[in-house]
PDB file of N, CA and C in Angstrom:
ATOM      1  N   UNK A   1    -121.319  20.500  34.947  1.00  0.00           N
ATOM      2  CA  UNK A   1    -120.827  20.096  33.650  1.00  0.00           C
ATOM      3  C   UNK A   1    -119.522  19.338  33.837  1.00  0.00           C
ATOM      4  N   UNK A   2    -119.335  18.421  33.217  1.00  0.00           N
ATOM      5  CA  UNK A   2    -117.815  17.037  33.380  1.00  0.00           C
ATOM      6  C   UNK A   2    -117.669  17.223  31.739  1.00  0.00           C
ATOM      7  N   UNK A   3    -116.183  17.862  31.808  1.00  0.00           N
ATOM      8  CA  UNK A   3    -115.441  17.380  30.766  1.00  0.00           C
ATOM      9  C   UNK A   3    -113.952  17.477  30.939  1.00  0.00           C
ATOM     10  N   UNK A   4    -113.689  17.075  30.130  1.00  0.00           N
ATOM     11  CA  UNK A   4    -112.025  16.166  30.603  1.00  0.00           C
ATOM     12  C   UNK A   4    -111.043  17.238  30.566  1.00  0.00           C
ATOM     13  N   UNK A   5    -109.646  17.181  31.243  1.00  0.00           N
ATOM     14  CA  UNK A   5    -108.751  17.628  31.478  1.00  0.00           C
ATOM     15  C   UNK A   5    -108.282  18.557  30.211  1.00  0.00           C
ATOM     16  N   UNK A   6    -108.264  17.469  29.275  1.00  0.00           N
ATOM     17  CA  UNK A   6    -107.771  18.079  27.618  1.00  0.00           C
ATOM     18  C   UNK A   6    -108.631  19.101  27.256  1.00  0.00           C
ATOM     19  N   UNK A   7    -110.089  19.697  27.559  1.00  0.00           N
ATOM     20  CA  UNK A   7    -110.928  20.223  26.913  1.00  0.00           C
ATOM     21  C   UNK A   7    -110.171  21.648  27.842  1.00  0.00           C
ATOM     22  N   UNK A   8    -110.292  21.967  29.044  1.00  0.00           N
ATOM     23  CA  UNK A   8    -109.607  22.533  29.671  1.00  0.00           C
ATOM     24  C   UNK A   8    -108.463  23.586  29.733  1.00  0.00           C
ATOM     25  N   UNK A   9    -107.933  21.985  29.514  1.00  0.00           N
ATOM     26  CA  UNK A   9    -106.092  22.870  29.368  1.00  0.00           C
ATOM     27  C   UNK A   9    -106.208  23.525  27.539  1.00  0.00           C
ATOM     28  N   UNK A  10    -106.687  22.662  26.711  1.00  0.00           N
ATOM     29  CA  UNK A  10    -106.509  23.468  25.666  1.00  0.00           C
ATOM     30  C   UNK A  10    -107.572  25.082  25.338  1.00  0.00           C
ATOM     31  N   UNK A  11    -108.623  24.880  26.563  1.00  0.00           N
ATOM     32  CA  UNK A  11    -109.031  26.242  26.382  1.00  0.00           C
ATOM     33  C   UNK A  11    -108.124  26.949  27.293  1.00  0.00           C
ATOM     34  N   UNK A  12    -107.988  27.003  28.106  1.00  0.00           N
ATOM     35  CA  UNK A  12    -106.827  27.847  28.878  1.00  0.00           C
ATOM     36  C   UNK A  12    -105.855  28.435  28.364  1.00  0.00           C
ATOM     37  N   UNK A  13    -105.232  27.150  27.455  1.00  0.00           N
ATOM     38  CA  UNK A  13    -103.484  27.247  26.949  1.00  0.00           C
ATOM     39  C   UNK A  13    -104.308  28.846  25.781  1.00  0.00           C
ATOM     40  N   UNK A  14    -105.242  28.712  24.680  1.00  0.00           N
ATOM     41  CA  UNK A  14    -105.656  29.609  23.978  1.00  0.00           C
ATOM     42  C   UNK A  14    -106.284  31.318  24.642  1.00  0.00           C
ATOM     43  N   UNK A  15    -107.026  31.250  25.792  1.00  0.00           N
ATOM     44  CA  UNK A  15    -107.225  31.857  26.191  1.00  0.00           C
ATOM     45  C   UNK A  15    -105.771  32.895  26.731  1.00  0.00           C
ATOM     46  N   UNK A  16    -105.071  32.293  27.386  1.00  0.00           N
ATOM     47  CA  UNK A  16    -104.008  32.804  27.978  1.00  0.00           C
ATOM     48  C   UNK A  16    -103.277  32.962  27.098  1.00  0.00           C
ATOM     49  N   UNK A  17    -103.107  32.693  25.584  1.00  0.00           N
ATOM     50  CA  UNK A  17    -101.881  33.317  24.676  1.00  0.00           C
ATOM     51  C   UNK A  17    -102.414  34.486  24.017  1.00  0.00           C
ATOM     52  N   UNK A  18    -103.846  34.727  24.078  1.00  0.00           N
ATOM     53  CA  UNK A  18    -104.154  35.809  23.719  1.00  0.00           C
ATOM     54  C   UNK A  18    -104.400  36.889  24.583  1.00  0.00           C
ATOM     55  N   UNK A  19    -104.818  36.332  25.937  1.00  0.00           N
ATOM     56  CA  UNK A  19    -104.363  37.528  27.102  1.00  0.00           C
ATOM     57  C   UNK A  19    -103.434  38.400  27.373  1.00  0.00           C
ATOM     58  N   UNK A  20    -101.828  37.866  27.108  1.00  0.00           N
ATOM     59  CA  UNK A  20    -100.962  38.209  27.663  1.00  0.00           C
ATOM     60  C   UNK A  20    -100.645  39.161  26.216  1.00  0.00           C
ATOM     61  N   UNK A  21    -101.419  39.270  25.381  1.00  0.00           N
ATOM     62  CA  UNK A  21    -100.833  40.203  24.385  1.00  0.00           C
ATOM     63  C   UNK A  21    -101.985  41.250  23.877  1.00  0.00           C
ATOM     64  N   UNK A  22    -103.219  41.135  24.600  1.00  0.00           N
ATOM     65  CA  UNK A  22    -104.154  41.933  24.693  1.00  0.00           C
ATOM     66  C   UNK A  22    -104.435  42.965  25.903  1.00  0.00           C
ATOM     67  N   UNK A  23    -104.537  44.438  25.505  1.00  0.00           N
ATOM     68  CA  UNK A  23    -104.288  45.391  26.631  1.00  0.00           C
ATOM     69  C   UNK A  23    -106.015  45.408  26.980  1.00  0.00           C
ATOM     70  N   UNK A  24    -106.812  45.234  26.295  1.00  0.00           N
ATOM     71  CA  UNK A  24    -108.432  45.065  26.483  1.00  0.00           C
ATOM     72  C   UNK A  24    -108.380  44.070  27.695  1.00  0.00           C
ATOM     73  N   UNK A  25    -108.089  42.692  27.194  1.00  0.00           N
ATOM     74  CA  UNK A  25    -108.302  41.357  28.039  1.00  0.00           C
ATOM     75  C   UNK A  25    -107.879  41.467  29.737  1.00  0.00           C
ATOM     76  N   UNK A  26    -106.141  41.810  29.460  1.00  0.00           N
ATOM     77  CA  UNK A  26    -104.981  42.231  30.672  1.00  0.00           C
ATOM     78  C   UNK A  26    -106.389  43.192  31.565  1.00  0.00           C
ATOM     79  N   UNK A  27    -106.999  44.055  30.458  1.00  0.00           N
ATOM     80  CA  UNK A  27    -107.719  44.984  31.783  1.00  0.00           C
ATOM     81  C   UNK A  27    -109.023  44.835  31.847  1.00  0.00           C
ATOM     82  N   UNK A  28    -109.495  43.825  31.382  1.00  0.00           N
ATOM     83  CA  UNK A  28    -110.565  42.884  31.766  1.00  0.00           C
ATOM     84  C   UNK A  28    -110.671  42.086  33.035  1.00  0.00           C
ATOM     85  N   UNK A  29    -109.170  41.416  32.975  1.00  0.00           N
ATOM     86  CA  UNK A  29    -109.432  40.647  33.894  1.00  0.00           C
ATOM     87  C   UNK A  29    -108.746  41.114  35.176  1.00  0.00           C
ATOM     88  N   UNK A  30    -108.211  42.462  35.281  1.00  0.00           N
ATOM     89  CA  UNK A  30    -108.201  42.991  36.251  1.00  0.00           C
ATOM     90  C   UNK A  30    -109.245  43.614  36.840  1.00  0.00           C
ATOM     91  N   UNK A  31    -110.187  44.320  35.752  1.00  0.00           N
ATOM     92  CA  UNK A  31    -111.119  45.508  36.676  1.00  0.00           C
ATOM     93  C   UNK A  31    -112.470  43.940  36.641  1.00  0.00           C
ATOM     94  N   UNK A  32    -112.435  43.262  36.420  1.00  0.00           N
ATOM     95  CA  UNK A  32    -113.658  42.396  35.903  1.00  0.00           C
ATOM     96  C   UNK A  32    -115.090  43.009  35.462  1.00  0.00           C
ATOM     97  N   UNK A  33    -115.413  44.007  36.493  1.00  0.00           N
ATOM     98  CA  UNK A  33    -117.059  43.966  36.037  1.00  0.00           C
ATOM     99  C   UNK A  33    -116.254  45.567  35.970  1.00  0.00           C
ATOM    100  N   UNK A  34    -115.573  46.435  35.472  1.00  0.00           N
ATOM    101  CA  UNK A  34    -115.837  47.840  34.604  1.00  0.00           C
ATOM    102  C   UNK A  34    -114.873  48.117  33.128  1.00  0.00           C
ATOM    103  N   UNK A  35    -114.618  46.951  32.793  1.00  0.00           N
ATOM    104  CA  UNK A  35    -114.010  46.472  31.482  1.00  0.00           C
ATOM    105  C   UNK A  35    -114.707  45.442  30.748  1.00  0.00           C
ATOM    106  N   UNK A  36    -114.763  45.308  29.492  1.00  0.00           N
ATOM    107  CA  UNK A  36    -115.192  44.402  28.704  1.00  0.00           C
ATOM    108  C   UNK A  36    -114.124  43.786  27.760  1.00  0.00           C
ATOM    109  N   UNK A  37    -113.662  42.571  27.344  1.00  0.00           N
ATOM    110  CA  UNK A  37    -113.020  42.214  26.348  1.00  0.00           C
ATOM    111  C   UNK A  37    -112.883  42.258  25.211  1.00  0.00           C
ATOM    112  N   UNK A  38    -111.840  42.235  24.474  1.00  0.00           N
ATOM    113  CA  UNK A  38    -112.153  42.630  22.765  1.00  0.00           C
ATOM    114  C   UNK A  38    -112.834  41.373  22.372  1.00  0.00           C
ATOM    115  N   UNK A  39    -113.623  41.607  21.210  1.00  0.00           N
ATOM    116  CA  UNK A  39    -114.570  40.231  20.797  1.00  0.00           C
ATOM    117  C   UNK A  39    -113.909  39.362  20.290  1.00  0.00           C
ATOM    118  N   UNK A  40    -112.739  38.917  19.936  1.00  0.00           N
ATOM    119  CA  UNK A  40    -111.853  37.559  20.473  1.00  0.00           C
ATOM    120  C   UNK A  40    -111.419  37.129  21.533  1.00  0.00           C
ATOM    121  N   UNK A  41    -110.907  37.830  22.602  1.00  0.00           N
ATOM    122  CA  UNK A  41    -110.890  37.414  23.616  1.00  0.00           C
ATOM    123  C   UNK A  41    -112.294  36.931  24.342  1.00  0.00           C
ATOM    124  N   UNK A  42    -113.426  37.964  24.100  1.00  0.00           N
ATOM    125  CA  UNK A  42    -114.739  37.358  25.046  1.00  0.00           C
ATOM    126  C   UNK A  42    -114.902  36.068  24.382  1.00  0.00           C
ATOM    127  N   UNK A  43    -114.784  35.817  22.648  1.00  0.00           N
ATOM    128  CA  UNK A  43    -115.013  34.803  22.253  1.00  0.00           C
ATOM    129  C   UNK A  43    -114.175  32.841  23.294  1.00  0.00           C
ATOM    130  N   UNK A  44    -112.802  33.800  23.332  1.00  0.00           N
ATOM    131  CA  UNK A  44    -112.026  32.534  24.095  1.00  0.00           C
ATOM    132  C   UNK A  44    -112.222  32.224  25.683  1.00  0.00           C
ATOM    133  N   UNK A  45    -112.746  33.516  26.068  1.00  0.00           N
ATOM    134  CA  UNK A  45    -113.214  33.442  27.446  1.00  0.00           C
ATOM    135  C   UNK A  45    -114.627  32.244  27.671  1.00  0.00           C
ATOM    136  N   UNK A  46    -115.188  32.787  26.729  1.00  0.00           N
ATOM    137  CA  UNK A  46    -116.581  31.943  26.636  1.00  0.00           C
ATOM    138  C   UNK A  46    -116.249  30.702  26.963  1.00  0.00           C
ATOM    139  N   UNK A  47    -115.442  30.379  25.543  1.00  0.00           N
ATOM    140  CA  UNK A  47    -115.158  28.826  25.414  1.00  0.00           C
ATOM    141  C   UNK A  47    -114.300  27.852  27.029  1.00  0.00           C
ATOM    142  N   UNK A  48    -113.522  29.033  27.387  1.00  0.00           N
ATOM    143  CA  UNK A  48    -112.659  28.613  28.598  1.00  0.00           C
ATOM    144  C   UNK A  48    -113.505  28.407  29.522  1.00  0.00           C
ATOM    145  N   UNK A  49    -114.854  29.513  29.820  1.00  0.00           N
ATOM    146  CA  UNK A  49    -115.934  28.815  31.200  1.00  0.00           C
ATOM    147  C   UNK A  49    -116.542  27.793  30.613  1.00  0.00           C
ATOM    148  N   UNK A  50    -116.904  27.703  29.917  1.00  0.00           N
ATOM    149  CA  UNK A  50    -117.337  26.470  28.957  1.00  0.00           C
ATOM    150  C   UNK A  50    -116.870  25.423  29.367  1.00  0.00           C
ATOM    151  N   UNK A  51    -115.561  25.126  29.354  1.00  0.00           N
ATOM    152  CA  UNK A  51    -115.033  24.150  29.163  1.00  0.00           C
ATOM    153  C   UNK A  51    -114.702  23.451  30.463  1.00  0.00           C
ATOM    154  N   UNK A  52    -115.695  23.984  31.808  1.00  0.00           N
ATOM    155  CA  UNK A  52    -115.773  23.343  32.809  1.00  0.00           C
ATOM    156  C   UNK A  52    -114.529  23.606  33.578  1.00  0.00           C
ATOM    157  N   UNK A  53    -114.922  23.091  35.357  1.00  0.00           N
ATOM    158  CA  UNK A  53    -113.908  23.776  36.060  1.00  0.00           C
ATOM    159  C   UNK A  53    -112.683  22.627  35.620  1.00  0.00           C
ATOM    160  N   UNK A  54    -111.481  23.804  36.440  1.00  0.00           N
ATOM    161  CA  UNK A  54    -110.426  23.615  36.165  1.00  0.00           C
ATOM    162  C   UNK A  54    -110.031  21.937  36.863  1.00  0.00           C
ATOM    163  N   UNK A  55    -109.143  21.010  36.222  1.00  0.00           N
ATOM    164  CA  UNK A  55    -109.032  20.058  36.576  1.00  0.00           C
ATOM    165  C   UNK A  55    -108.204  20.106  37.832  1.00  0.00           C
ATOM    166  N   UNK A  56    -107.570  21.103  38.643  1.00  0.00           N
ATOM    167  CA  UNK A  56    -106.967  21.117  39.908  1.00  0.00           C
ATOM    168  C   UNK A  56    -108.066  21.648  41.235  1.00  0.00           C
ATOM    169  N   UNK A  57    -108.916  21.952  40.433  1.00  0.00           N
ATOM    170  CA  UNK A  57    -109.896  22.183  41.439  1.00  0.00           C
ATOM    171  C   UNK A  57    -111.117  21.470  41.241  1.00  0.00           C
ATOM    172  N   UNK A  58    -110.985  20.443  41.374  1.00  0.00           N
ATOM    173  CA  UNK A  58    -111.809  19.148  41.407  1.00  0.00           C
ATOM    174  C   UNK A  58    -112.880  18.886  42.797  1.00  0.00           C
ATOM    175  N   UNK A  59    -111.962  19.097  43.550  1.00  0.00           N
ATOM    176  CA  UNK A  59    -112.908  19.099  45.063  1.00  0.00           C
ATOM    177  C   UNK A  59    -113.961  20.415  45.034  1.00  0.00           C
ATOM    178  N   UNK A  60    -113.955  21.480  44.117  1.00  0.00           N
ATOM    179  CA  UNK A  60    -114.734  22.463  44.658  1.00  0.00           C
ATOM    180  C   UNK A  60    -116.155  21.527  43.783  1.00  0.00           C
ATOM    181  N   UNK A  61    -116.147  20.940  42.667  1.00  0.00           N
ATOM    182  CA  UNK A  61    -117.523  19.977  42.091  1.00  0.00           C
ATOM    183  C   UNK A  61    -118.222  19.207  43.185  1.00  0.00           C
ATOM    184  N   UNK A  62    -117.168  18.593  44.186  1.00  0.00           N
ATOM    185  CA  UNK A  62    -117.795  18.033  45.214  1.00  0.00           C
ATOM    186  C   UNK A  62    -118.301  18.285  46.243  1.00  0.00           C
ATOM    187  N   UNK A  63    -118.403  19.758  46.657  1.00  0.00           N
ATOM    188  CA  UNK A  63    -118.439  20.107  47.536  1.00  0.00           C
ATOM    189  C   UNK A  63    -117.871  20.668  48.805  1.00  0.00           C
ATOM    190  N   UNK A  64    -116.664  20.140  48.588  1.00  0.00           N
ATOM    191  CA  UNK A  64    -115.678  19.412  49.837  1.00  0.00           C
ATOM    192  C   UNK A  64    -114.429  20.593  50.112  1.00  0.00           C
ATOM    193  N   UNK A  65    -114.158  20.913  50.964  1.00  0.00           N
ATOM    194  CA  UNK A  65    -113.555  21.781  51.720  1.00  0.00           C
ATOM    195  C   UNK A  65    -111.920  21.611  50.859  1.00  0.00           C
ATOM    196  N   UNK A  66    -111.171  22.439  50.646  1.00  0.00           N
ATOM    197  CA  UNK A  66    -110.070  22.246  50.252  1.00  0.00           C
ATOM    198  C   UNK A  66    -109.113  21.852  50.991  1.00  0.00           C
ATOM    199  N   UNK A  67    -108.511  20.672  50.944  1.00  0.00           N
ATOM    200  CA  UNK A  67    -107.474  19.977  51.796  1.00  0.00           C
ATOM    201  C   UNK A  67    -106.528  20.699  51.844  1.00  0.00           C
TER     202      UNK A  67
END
């Protein structure tokens, strides 16, 4: 999936302002698979894998070994 930088950062920037003030999310994304998120956060999580990889990790789309 290719979508642009902006789609990205603005799911991130949302995702992460509601992380840092959610004790569900915070321990979501620590235990990953024996926690679940509150259903706004899974909602912003969604949208954040959604929204395609991160634009600094560009080489992992290609294949290509990290420089």
């Amino acid at each position: 999936m290719t979508t642009s930088a902006s789609n990205w950062e603005q799911a991130d920037k949302a995702y992460q302002a509601h992380h840092t003030n959610c004790l569900l999310c915070i321990s979501a994304g620590i235990s990953r698979s024996s926690q679940t998120r509150c259903p706004a956060g899974q909602a912003l999580w969604d949208t954040y894998n959604a929204a395609g990889m991160p634009p600094h990790f560009t080489w992992l789309n290609k294949g290509l070994k990290k420089p």
